[in-house]
Each structure stands twice: as C-alpha cells, then as structure tokens.
Protein backbone atom coordinates (compact mmCIF):
# COMPACT_ATOMS: atom_id res chain seq x y z
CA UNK A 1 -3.40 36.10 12.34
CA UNK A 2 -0.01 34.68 12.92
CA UNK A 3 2.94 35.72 11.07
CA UNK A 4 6.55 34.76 10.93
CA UNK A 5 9.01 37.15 9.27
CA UNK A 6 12.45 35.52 8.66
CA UNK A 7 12.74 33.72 12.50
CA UNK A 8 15.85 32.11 13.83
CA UNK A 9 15.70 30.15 17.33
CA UNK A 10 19.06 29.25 18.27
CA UNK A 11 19.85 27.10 22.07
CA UNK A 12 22.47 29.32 23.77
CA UNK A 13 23.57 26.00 25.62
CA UNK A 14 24.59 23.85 23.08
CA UNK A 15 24.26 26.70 20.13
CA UNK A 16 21.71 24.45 18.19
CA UNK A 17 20.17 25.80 15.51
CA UNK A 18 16.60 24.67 16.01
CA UNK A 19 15.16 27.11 13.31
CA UNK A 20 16.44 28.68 10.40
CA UNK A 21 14.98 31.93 8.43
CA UNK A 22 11.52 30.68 8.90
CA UNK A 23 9.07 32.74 6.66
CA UNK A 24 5.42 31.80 6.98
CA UNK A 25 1.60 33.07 7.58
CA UNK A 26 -1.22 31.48 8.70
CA UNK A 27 -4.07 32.80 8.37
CA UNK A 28 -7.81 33.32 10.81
CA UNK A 29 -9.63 30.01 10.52
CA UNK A 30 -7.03 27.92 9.06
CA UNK A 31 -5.95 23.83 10.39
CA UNK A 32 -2.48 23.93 9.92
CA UNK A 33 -0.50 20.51 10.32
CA UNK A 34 3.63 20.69 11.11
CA UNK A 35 5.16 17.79 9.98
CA UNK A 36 8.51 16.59 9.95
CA UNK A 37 10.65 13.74 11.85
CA UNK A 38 11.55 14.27 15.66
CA UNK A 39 13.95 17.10 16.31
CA UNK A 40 13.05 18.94 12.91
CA UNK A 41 12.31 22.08 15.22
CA UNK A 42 8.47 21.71 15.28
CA UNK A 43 8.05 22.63 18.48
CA UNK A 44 10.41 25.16 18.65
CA UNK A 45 7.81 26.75 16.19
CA UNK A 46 4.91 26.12 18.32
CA UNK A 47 6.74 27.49 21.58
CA UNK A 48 7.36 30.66 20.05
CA UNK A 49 3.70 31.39 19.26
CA UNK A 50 2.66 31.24 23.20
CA UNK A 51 6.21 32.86 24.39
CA UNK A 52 7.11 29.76 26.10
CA UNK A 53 10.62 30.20 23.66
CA UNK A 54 11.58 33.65 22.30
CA UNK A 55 13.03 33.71 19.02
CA UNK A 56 16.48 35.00 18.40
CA UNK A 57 16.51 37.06 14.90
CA UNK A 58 13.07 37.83 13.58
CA UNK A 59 10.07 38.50 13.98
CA UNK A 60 6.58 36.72 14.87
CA UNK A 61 3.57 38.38 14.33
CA UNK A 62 0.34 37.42 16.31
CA UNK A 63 -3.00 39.32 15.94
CA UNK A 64 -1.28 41.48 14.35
CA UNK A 65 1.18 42.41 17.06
CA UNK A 66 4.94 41.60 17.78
CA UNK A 67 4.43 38.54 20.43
CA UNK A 68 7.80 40.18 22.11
CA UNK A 69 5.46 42.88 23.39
CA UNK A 70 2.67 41.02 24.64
CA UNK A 71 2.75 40.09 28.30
CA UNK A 72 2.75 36.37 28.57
CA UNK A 73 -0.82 36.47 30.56
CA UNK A 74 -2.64 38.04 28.38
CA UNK A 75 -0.87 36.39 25.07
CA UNK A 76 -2.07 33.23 26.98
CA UNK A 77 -5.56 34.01 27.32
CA UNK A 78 -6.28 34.07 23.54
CA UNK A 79 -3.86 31.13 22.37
CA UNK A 80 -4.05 27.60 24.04
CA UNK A 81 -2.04 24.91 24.38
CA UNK A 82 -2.49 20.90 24.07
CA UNK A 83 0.73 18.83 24.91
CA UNK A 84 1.03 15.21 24.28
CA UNK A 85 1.67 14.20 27.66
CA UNK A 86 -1.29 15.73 29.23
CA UNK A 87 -0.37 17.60 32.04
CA UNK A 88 -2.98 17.33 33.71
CA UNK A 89 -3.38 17.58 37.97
CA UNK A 90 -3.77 14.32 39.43
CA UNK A 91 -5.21 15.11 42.57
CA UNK A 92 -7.88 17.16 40.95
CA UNK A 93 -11.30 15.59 38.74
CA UNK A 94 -11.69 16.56 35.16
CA UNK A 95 -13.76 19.45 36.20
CA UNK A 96 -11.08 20.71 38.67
CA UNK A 97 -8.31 20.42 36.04
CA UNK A 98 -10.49 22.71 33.69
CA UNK A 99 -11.88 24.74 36.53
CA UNK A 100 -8.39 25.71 37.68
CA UNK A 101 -7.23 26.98 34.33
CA UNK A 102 -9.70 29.88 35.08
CA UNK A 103 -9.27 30.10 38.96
CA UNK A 104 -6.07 31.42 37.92
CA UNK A 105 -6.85 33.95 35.47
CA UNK A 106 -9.43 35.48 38.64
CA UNK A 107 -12.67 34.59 37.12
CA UNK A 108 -15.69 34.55 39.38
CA UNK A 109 -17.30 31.22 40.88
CA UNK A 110 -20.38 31.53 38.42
CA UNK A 111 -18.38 32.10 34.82
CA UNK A 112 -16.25 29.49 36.48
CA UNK A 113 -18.70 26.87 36.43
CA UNK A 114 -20.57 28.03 33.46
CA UNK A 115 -17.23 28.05 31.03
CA UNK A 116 -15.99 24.77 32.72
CA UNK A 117 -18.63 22.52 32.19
CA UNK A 118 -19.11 24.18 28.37
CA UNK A 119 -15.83 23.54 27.69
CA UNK A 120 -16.28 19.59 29.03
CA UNK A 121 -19.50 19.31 27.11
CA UNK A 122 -17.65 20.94 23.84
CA UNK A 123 -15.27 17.54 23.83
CA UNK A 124 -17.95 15.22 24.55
CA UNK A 125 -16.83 14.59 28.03
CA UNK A 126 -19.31 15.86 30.93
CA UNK A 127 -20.39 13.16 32.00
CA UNK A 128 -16.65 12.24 33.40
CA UNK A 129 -16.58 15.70 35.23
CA UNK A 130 -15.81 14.24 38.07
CA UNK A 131 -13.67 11.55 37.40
CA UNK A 132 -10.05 11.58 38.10
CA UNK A 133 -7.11 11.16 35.46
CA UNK A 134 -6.19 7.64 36.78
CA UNK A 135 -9.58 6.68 36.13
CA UNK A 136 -9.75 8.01 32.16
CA UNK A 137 -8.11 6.30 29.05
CA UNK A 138 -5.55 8.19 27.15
CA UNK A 139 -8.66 9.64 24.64
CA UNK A 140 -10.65 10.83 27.72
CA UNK A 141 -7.37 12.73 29.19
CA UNK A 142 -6.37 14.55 26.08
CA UNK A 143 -9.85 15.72 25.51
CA UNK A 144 -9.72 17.33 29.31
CA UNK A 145 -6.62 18.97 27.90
CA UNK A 146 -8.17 20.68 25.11
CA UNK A 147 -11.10 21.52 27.41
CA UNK A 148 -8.76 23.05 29.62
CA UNK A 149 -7.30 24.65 26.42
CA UNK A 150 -10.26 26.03 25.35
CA UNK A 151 -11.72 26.85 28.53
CA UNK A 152 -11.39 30.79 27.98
CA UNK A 153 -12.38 30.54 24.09
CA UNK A 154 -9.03 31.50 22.61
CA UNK A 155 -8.36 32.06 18.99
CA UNK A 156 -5.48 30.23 18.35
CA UNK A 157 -5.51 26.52 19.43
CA UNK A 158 -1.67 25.03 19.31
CA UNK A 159 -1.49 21.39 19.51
CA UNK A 160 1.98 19.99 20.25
CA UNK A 161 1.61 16.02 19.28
CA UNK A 162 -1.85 15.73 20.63
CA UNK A 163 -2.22 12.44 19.20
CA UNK A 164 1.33 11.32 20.26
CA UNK A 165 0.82 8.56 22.93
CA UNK A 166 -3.17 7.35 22.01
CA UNK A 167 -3.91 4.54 20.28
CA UNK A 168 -5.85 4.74 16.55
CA UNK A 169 -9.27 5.13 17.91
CA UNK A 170 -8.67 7.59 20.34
CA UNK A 171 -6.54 10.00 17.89
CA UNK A 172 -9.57 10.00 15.69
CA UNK A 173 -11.84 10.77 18.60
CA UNK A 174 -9.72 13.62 19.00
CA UNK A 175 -9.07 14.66 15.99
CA UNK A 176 -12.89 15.04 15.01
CA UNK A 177 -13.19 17.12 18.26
CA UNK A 178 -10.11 19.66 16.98
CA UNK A 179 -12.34 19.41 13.56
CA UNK A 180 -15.23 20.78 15.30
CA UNK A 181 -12.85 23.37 17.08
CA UNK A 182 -12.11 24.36 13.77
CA UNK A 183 -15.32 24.87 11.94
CA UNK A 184 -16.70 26.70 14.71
CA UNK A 185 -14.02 29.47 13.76
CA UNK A 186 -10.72 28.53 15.97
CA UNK A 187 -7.41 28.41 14.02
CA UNK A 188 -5.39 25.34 14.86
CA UNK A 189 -1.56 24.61 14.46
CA UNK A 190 -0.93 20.95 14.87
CA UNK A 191 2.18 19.43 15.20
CA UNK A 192 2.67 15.74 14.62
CA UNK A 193 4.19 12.25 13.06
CA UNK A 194 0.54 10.58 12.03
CA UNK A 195 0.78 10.23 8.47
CA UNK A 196 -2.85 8.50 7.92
CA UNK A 197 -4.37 11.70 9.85
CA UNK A 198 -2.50 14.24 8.27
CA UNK A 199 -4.41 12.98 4.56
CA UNK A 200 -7.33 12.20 6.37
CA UNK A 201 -8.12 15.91 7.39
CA UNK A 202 -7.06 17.28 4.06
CA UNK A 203 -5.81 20.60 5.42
CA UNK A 204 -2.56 22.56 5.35
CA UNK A 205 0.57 21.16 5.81
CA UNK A 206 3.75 22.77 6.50
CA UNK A 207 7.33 20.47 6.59
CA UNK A 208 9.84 21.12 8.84
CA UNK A 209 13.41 19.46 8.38
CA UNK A 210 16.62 20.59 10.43
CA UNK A 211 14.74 24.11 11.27
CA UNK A 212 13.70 24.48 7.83
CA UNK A 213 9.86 25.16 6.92
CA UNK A 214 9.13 24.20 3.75
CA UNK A 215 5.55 24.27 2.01
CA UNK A 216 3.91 23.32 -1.58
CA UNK A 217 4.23 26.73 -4.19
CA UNK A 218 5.34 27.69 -7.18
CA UNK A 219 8.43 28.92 -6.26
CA UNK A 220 9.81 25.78 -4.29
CA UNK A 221 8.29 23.14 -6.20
CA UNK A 222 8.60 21.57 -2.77
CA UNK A 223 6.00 18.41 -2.88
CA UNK A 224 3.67 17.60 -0.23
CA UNK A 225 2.24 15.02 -1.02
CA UNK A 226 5.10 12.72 -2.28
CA UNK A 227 6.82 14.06 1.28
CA UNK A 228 3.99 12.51 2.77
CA UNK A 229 4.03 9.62 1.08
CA UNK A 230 7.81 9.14 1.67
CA UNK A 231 7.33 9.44 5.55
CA UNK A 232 4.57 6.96 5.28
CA UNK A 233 6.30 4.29 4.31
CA UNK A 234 9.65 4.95 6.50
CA UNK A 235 7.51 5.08 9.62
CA UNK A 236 6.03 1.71 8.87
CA UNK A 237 7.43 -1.57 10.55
C-alpha cells in the first residue's frame, strides 16, 4: 500500500538532511508506530505520504502509484491527516468542522450530513455535534480531528503526534478509537514520543534517528524493544 524506495528529503534553506536513503513498506491493514526523539525526521516521513513535502531522491509508492503523479486533491481524498495541535475552526461546532472537510470536496447537502454525523458517531462524539472547540477538552478535540480525518473513509489514516498535548486518559481514549479505525480495515501510520502506548498496542514500530529508519530483522539486528526500553527511561523525570 505504501512504499518507500531509497527516499532522501533534504531543506533547500538550511540544506538539512531530514531523511536519509529511507527503504520501507507498509503494508494494507497494518498500525504502524514512528518513533524516535524530536527532529529525528518523523514527520518529514509522514508529510511525504499526503504531498504536503516532496521528497528529493527517491521514490514513494502509494496504492501502488508514484505519489509525484497524483494530484494533491485526489491523493487527499483517500489518505487523512490528524495533527497534534488540532486545527480545528473555531468559529465553527464540531459538526461544522467535519461538515466543511466535505463542503470542500463538493459533496451534496444529504451525503454531507449523512457522512458527518457517521464520522462523529464513529469517535464516540455525537452528542457534542454542536458544541464548539472552546467548549471540548483536549480528548473531545482530537477525536473531531480524526472525524474530520475520516470523514470521506480514506485508506490510509496518518497521525502526526495525535496524542502529543492530551493528558493519559485522553490519549487512551484516542488511541482505542484509532484501534477501532484499524480493525475495521484502515491502515494507520502513527508518529509519536509515548513510550507506555507504543507497548501497549503491540503493533509495528519503525525508529527514526537523524533521518534514518531503522526496524527489527535479521539483517540489522537493530532491537526494538531494548530501543524502547532505552527511550523509556530517558523520557522519565
């Protein structure tokens, strides 16, 4: 489903390398996790799925097809995106912030409101249609964001520290949501720094340090789980 063959992303303005020869595939269905300390090019990876970075040597391979030749629109309509700081409209209820997600892509009034409020009720969160941001916690805003993300039932769900600025009860609220996501068939690539959630969920993990993507196999020997481990107790006060 989503393939990287040998990709470089290097910053024209300061000629930082923020990826380096980064060979990878992830496959329909999968939860992947990116983990690595801040800067470690993370999402530089995740930007370059959605074309909101191009790479600049390689080649990235989504659905089968060079993302360089998608048009960003229609890229967009089959991968989401959840950022950590929300994003979301501030004049506009939870509804409207979902709602206008599809307004833009031309849909009618009726699928509209029908794919809206599924989305809402997919995250546990219709009953706060038509609340306003202000008036949400941190829990209740990110799960508007993935509702918004999922809105038009893409394939690919990127998550770019979704968890980043909640509080421990909240990430797990959201992370069982992005669970459910993920059994019901969506592929998810997760960036992020939480240590206890990354060996909670038991899925894939992927490390990325100073551009490099590194990943448990034979060939490597590259541990996960002592990496893990090692991150686990530096992050700790």
């Amino acid at each position: 489903m989503i393939e990287f063959r040998s990709v470089q992303k290097i910053y024209k303005e300061d000629h930082h390398v923020a990826v380096k020869e980064a060979s990878f595939k992830v496959e329909k269905g999968e939860f992947v996790f990116f983990v690595g300390p801040s800067g470690a090019g993370k999402s530089s990876l995740l930007k370059m799925i959605y074309k909101e970075e191009m790479p600049t040597n390689g080649q990235i391979l989504v659905f089968g097809k060079d993302v360089k030749r998608f048009k960003t629109t229609k890229l967009r309509r089959n991968v989401g995106v959840v950022f950590q700081d929300f994003e979301l409209l501030k004049n506009k209820t939870a509804y409207e912030n979902v709602a206008y997600a599809l307004e833009c892509l031309g849909e009618s009034p009726f699928k509209i409101k029908k794919k809206a409020m599924t989305a809402l009720e997919r995250m546990g969160i219709e009953e706060h249609a038509k609340r306003y941001p202000h008036q949400m916690s941190g829990g209740q805003q990110q799960r508007i964001v993935i509702a918004r993300a999922i809105v038009n039932e893409p394939k690919i769900l990127v998550c770019d520290e979704p968890t980043g600025n909640l509080d421990f009860e909240s990430a797990e609220t959201v992370m069982y949501y992005l669970n459910e996501l993920n059994q019901s068939g969506s592929t998810i690539l997760m960036s992020t720094h939480n240590m206890h959630i990354v060996n909670k969920m038991n899925k894939r993990i992927m490390i990325v340090e100073d551009g490099v993507v590194k990943t448990e196999n034979e060939e490597t020997k590259f541990n996960v789980p002592n990496y893990i481990e090692e991150m686990e107790h530096a992050n700790q006060p």
